[in-house]
N, C-alpha and C. Protein backbone atom coordinates (compact mmCIF):
# COMPACT_ATOMS: atom_id res chain seq x y z
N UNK A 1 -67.76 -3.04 13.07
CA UNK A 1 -67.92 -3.46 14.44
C UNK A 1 -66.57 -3.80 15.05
N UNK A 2 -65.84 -4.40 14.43
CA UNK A 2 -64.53 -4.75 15.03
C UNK A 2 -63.44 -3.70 14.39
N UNK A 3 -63.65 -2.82 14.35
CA UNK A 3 -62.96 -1.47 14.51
C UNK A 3 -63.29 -0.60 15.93
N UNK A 4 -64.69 -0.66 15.84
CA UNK A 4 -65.48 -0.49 17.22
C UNK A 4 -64.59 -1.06 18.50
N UNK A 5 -64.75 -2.06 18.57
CA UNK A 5 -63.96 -2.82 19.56
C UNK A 5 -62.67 -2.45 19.67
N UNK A 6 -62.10 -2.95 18.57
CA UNK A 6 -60.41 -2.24 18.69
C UNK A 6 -59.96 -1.09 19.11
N UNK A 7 -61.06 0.06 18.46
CA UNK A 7 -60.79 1.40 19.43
C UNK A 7 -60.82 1.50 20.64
N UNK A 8 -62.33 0.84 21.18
CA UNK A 8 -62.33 0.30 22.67
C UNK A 8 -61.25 -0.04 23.75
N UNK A 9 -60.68 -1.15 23.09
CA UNK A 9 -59.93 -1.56 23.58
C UNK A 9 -58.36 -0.93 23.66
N UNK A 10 -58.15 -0.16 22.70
CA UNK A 10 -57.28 0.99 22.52
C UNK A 10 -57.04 1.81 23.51
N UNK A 11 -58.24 2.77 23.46
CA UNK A 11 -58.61 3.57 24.60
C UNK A 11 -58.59 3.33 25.86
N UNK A 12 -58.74 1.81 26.36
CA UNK A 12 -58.79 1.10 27.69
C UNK A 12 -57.36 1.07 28.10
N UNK A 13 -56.83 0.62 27.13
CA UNK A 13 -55.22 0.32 27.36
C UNK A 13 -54.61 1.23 27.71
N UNK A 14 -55.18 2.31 26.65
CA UNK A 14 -54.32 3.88 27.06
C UNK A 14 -54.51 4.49 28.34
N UNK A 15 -56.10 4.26 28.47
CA UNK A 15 -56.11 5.13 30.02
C UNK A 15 -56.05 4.34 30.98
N UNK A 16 -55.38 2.86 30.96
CA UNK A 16 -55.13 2.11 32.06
C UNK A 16 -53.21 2.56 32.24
N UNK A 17 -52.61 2.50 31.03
CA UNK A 17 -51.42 3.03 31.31
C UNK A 17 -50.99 4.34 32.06
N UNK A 18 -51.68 5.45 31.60
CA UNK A 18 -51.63 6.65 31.83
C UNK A 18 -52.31 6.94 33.61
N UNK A 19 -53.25 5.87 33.99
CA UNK A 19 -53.84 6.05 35.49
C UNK A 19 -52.95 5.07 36.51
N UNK A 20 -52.63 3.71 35.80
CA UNK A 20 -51.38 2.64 36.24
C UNK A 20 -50.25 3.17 36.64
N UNK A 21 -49.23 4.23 35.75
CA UNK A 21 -48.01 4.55 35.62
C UNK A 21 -47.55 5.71 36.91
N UNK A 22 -48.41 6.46 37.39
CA UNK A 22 -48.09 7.40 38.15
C UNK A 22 -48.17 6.28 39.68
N UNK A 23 -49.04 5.16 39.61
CA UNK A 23 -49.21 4.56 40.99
C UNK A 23 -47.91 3.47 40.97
N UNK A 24 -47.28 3.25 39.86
CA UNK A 24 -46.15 2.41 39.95
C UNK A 24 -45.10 3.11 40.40
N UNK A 25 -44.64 4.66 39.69
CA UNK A 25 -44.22 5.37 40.52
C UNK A 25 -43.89 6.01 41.33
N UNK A 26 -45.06 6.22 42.49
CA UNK A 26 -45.29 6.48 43.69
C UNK A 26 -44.38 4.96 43.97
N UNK A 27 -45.24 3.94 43.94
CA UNK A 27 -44.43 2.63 44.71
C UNK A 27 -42.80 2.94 44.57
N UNK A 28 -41.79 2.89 43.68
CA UNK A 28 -41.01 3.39 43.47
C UNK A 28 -39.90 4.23 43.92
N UNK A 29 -41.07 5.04 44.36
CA UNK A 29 -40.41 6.10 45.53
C UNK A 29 -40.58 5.94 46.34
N UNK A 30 -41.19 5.00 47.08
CA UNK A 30 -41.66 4.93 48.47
C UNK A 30 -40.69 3.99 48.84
N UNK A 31 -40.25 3.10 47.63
CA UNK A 31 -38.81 2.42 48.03
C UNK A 31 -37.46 2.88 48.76
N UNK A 32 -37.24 3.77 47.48
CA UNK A 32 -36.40 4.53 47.38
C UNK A 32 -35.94 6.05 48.14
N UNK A 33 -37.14 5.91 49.10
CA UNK A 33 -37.14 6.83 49.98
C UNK A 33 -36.53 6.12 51.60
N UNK A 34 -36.30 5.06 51.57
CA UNK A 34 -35.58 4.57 52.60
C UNK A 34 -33.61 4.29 52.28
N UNK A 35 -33.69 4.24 50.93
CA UNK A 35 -32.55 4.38 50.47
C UNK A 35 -32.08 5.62 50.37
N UNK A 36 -33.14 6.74 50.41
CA UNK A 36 -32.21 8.02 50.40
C UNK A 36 -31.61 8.09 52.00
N UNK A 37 -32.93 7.97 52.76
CA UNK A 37 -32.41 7.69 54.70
C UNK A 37 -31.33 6.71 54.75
N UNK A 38 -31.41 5.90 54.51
CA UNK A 38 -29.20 5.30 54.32
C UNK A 38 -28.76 6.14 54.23
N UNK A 39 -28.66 6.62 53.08
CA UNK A 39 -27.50 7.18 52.36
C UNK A 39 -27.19 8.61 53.45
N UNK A 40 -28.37 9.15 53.86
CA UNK A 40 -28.04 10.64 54.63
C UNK A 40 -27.52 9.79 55.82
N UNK A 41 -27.89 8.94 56.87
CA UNK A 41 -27.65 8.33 58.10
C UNK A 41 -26.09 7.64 57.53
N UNK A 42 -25.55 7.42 56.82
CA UNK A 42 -24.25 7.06 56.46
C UNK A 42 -23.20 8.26 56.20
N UNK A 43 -23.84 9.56 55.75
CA UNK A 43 -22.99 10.25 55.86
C UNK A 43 -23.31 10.86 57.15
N UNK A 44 -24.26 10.78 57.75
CA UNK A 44 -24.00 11.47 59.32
C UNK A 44 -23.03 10.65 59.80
N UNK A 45 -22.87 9.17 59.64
CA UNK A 45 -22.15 8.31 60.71
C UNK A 45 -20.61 9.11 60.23
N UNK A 46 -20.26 9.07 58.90
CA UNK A 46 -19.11 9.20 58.12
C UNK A 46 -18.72 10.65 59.10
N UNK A 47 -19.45 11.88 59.14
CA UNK A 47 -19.15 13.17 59.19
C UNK A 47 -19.00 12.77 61.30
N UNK A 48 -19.93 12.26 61.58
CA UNK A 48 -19.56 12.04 63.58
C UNK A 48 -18.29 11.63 63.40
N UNK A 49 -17.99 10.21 62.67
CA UNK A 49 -16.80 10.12 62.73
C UNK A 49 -15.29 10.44 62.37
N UNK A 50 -15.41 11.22 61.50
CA UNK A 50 -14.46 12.23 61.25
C UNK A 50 -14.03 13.46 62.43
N UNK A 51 -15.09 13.35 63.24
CA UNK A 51 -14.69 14.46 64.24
C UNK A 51 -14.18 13.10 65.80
N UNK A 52 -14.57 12.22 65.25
CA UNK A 52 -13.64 11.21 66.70
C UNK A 52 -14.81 10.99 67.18
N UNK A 53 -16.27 10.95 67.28
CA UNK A 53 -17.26 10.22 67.54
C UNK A 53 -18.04 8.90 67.42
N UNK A 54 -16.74 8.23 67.91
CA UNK A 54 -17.61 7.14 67.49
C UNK A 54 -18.75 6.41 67.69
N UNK A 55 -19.31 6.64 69.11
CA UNK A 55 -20.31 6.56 69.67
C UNK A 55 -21.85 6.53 68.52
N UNK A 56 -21.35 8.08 68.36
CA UNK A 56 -22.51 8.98 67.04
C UNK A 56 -22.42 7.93 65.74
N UNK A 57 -21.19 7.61 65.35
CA UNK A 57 -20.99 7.38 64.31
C UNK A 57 -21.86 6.13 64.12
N UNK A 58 -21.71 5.02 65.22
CA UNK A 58 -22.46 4.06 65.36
C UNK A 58 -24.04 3.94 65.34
N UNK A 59 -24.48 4.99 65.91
CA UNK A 59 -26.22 5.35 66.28
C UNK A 59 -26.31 5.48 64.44
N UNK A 60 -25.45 6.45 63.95
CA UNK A 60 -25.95 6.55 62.54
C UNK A 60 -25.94 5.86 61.78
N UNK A 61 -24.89 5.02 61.45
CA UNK A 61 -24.28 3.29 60.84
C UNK A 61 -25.70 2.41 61.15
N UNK A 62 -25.99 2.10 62.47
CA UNK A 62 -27.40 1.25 62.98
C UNK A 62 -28.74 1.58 61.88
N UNK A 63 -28.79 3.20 62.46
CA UNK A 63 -30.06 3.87 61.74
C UNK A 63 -29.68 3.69 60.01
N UNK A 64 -28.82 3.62 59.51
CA UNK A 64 -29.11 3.58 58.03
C UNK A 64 -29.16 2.20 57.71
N UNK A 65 -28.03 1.42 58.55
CA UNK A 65 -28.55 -0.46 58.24
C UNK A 65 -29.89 -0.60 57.98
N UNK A 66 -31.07 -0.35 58.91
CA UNK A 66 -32.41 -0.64 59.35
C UNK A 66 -32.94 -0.04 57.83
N UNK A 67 -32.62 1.31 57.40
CA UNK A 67 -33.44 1.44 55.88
C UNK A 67 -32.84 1.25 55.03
N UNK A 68 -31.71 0.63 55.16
CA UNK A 68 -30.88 -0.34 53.97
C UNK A 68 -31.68 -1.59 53.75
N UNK A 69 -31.74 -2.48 55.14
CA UNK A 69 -32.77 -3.73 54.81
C UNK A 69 -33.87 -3.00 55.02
N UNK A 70 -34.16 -2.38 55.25
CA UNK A 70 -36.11 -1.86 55.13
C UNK A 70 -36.04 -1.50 53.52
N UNK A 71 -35.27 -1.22 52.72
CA UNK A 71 -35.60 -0.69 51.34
C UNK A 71 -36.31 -1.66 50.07
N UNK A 72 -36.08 -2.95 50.45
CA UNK A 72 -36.52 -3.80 49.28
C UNK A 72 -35.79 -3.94 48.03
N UNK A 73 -35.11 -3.05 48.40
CA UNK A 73 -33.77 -3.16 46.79
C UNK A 73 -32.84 -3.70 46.78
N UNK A 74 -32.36 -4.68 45.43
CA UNK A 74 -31.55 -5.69 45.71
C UNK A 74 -30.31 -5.25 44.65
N UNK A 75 -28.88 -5.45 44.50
CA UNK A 75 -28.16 -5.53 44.04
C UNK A 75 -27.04 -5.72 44.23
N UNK A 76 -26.20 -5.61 43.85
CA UNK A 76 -24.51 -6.02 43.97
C UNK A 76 -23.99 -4.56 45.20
N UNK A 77 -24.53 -3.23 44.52
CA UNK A 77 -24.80 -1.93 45.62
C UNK A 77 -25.00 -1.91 46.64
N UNK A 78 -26.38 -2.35 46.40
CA UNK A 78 -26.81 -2.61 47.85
C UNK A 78 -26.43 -3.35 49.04
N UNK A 79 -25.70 -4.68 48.61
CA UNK A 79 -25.12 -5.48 49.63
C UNK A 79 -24.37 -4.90 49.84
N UNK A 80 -22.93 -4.26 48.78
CA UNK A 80 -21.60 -3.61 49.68
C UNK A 80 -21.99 -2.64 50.59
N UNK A 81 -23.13 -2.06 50.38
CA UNK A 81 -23.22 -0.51 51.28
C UNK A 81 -23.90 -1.49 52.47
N UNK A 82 -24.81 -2.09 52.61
CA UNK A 82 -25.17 -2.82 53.60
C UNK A 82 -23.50 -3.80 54.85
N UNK A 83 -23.07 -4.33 53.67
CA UNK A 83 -21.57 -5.16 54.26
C UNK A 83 -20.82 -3.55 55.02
N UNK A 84 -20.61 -2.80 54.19
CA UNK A 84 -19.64 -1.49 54.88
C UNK A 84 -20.72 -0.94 56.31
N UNK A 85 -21.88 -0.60 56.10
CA UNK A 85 -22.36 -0.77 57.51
C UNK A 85 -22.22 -1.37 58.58
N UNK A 86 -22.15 -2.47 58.56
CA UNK A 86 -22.05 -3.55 59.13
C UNK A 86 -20.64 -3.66 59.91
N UNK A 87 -19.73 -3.15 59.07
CA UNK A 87 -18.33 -2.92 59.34
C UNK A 87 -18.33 -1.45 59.92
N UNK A 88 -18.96 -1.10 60.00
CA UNK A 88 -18.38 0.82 60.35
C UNK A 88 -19.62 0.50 61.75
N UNK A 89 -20.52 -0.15 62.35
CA UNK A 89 -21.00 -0.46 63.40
C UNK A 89 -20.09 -1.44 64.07
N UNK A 90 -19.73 -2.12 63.78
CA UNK A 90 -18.59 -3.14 64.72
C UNK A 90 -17.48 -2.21 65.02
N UNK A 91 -16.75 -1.79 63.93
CA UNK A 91 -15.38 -0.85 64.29
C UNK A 91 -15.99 0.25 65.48
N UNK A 92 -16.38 0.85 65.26
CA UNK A 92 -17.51 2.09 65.94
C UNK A 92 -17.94 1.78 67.58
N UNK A 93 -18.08 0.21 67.78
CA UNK A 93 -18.73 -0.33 68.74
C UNK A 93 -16.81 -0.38 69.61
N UNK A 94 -16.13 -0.81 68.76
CA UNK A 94 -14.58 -0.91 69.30
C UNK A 94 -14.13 0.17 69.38
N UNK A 95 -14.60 1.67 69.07
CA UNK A 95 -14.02 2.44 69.24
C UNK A 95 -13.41 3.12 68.60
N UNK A 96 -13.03 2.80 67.09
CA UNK A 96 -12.40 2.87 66.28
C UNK A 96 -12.92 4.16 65.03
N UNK A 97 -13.18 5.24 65.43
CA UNK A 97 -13.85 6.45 64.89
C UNK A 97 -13.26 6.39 63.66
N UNK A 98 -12.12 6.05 63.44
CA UNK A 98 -11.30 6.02 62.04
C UNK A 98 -11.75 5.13 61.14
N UNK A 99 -12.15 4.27 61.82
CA UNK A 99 -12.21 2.70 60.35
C UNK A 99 -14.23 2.96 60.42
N UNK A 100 -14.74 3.61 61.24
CA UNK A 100 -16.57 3.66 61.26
C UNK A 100 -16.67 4.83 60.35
N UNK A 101 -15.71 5.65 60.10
CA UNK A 101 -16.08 6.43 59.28
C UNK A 101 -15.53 5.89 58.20
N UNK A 102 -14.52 5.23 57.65
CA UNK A 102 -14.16 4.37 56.32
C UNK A 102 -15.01 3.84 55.85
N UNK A 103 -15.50 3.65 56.48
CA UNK A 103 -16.57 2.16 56.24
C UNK A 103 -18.14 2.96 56.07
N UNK A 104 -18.65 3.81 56.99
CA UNK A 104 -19.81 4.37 56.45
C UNK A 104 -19.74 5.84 54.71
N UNK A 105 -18.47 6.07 54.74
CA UNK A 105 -18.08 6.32 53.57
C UNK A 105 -18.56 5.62 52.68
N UNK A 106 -17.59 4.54 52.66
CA UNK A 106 -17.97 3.48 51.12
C UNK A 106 -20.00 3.41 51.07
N UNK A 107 -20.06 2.77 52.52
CA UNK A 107 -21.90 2.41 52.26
C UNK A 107 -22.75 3.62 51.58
N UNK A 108 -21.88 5.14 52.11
CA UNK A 108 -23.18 5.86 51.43
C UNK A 108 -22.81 5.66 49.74
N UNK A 109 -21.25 5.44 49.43
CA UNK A 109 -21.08 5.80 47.98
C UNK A 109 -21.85 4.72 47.03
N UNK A 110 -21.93 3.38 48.21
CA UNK A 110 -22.51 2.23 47.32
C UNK A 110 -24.02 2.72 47.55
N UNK A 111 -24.39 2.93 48.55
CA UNK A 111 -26.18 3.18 48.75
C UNK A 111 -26.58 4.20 47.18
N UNK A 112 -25.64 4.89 47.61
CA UNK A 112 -26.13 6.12 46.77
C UNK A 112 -26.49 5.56 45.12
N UNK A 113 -25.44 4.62 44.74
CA UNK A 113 -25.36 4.16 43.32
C UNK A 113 -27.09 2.96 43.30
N UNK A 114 -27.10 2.62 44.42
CA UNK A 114 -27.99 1.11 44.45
C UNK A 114 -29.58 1.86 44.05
N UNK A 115 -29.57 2.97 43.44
CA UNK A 115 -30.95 3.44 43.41
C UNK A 115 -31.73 2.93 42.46
């Protein structure tokens, strides 16, 4: 009888892992799918501003801040790429196409790592 059970309970475990594991992963990605939108909206800001747009560069710097804090992911990564945003929207706002693209540089290289 208590082999009975143990298999039971075996079997429960197993197909709670195996039906559990794909829905933890979805969550996962659904994170991490606002961190990929950083990372592309940081190199748009990076690539506007390389051509002297700073205007652009800024709209894109804004738009990746918003799924930087929309992502839920926390780390040492994540803040610098968040801090270099932050900096490549102020410079950007001054005009400064040179230092908004410095600065959305670093955020995508840190976004990119913060996965």
């Amino acid at each position: 009888m208590t082999i009975t059970i143990g298999r039971n309970a075996l079997m429960f475990a197993a197909v709670a892992v195996f039906v559990g594991m794909p829905m933890l992963n979805g969550m996962a990605l659904a994170g991490n799918k606002h961190v990929d939108e950083a990372v592309e909206h940081a190199r748009g800001a990076a690539s506007h501003g390389k051509e002297g747009h700073a205007d652009v560069c800024v709209q894109h710097a804004e738009e990746a801040l918003k799924h930087a804090q929309g992502a839920g992911v926390k780390g040492p990564h994540m803040d610098e790429g968040v801090k270099h945003l932050q900096e490549a929207v102020k410079h950007g706002k001054a005009g400064h196409a040179d230092a908004c693209t410095e600065h959305a540089e670093g955020a995508a290289t840190h976004l990119s790592e913060a996965k």
